[in-house]
C-alpha atoms as a PDB file:
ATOM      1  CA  UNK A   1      92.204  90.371 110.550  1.00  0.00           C
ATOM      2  CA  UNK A   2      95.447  90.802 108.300  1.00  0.00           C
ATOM      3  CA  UNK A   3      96.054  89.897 105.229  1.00  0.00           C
ATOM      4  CA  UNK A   4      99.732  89.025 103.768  1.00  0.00           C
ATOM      5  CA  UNK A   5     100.112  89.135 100.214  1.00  0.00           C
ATOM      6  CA  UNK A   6     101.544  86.739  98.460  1.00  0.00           C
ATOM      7  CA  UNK A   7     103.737  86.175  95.418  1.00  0.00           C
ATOM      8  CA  UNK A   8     102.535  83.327  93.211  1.00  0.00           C
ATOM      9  CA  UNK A   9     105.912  81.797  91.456  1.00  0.00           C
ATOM     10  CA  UNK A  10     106.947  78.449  90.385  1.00  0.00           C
ATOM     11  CA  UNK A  11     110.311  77.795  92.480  1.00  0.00           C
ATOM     12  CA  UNK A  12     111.011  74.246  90.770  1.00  0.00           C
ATOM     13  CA  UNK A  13     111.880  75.614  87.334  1.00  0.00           C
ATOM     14  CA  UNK A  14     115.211  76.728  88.768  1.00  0.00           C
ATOM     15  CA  UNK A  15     117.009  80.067  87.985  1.00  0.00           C
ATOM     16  CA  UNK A  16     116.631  81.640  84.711  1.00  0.00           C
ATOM     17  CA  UNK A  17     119.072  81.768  82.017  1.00  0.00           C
ATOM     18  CA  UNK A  18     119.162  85.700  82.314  1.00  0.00           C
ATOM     19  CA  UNK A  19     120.553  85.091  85.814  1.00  0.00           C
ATOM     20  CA  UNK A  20     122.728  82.541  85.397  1.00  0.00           C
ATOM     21  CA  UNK A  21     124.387  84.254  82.281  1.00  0.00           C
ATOM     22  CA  UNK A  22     124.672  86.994  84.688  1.00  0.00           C
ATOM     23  CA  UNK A  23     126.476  85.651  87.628  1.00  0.00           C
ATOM     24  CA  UNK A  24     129.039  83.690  85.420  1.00  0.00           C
ATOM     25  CA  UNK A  25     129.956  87.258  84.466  1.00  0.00           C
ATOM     26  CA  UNK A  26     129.998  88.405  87.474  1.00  0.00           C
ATOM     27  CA  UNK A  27     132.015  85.274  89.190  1.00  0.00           C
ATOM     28  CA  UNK A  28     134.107  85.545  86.554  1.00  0.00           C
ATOM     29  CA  UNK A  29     134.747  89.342  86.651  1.00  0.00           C
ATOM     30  CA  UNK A  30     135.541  89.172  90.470  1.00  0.00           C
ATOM     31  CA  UNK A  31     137.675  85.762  90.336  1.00  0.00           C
ATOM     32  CA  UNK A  32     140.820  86.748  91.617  1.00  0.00           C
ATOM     33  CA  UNK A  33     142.665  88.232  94.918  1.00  0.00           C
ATOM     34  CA  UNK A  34     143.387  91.557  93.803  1.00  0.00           C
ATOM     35  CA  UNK A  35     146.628  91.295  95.866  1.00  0.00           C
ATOM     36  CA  UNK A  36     148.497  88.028  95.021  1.00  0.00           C
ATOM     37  CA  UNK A  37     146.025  86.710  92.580  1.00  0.00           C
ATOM     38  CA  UNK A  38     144.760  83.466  93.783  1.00  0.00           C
ATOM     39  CA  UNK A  39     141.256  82.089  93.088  1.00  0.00           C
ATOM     40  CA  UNK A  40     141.101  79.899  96.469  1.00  0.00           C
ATOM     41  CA  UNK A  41     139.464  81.761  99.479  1.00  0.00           C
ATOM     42  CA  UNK A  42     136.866  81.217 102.432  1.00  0.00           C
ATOM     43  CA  UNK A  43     133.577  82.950 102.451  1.00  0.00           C
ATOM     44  CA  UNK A  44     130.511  84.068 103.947  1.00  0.00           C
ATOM     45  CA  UNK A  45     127.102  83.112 103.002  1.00  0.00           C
ATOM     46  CA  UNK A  46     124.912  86.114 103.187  1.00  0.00           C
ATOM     47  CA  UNK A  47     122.545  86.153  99.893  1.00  0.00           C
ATOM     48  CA  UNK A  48     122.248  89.212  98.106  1.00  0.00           C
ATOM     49  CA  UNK A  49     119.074  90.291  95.958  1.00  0.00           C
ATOM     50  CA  UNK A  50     119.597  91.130  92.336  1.00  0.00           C
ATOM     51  CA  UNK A  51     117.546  93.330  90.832  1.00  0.00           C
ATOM     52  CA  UNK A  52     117.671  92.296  87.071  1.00  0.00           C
ATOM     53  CA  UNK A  53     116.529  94.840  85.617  1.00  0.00           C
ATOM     54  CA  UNK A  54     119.509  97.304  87.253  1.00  0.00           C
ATOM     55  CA  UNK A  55     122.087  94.618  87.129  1.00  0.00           C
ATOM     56  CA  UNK A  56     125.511  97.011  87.518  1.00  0.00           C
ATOM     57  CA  UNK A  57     123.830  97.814  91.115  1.00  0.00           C
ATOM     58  CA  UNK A  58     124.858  94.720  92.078  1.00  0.00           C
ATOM     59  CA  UNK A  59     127.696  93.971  94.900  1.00  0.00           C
ATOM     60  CA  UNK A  60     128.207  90.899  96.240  1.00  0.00           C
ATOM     61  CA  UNK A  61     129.560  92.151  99.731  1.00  0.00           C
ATOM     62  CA  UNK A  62     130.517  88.636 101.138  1.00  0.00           C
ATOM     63  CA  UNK A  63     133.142  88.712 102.970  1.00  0.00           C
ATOM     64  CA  UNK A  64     136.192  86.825 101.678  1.00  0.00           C
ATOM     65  CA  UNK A  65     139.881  85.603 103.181  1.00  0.00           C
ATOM     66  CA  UNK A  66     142.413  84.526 100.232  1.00  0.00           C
ATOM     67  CA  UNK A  67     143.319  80.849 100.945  1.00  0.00           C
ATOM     68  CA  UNK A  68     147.118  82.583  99.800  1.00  0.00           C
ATOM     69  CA  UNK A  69     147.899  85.688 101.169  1.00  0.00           C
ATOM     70  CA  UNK A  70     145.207  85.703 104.143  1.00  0.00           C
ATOM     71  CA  UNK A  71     143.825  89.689 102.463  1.00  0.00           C
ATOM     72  CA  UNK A  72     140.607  90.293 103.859  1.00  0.00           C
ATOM     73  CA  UNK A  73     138.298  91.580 100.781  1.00  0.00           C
ATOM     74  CA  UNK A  74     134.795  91.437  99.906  1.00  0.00           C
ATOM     75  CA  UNK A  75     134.137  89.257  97.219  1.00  0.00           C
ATOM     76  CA  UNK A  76     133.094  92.480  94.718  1.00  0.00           C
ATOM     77  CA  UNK A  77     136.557  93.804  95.370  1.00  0.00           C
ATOM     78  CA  UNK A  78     138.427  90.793  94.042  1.00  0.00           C
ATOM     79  CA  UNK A  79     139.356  91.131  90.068  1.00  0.00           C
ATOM     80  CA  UNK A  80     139.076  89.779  86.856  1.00  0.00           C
ATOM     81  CA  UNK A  81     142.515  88.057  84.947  1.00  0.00           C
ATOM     82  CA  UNK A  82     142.353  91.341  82.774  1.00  0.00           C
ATOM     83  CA  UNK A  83     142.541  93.460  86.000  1.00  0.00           C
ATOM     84  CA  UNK A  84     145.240  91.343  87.623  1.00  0.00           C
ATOM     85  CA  UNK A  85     147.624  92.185  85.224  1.00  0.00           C
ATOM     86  CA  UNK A  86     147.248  95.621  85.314  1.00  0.00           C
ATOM     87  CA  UNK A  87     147.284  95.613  89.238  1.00  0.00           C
ATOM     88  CA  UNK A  88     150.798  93.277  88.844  1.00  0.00           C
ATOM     89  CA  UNK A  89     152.372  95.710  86.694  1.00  0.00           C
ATOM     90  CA  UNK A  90     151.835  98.452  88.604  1.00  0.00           C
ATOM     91  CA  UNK A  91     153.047  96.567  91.404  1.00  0.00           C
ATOM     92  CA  UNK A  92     156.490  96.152  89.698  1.00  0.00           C
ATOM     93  CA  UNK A  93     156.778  99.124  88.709  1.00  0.00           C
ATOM     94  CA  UNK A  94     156.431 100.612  92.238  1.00  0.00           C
ATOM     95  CA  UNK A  95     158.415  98.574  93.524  1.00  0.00           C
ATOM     96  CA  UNK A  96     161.262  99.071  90.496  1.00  0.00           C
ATOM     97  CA  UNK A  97     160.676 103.315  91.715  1.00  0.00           C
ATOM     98  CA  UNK A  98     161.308 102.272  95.502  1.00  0.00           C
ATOM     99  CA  UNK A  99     164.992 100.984  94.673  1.00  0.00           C
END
């Protein structure tokens, strides 16, 4: 005979405010199309574990299509608003040196 463990854990209390406060972040760091900066795109679903207690491990490796430009991205390689701007710059001024 075998014997599966099992993990006691109340599911109905919903996630935790560690987690929650964490993925905000996180949505919030990766919000935007790192190539024309829109926030609309399609996804997939796949979950990914989070270990909490090494948090900057995590990569949410979903893969996205901008809803703009059509890029195809994962959704950890899309940027925050403070990134963006950098990323726009730069593209100006390469395009200001290609002239």
């Amino acid at each position: 005979m075998i014997y599966a463990p099992y993990i006691i854990a109340d599911s109905t209390s919903g996630p935790s405010k560690e987690y929650t406060q964490f993925m905000d972040e996180y949505n919030e760091k990766h919000k935007y199309c790192l190539v024309c900066g829109s926030t609309g795109y399609s996804t997939t679903l796949t979950g990914y574990i989070i270990n909490m207690d090494n948090k900057d491990s995590y990569e949410d490796r979903n893969r996205c299509i901008c809803s703009n430009c059509g890029d195809i991205h994962s959704f950890h390689d899309r940027v925050s608003k403070q990134h963006l701007r950098k990323y726009k710059i730069n593209e100006i001024l390469n395009k200001i040196k290609n002239k």
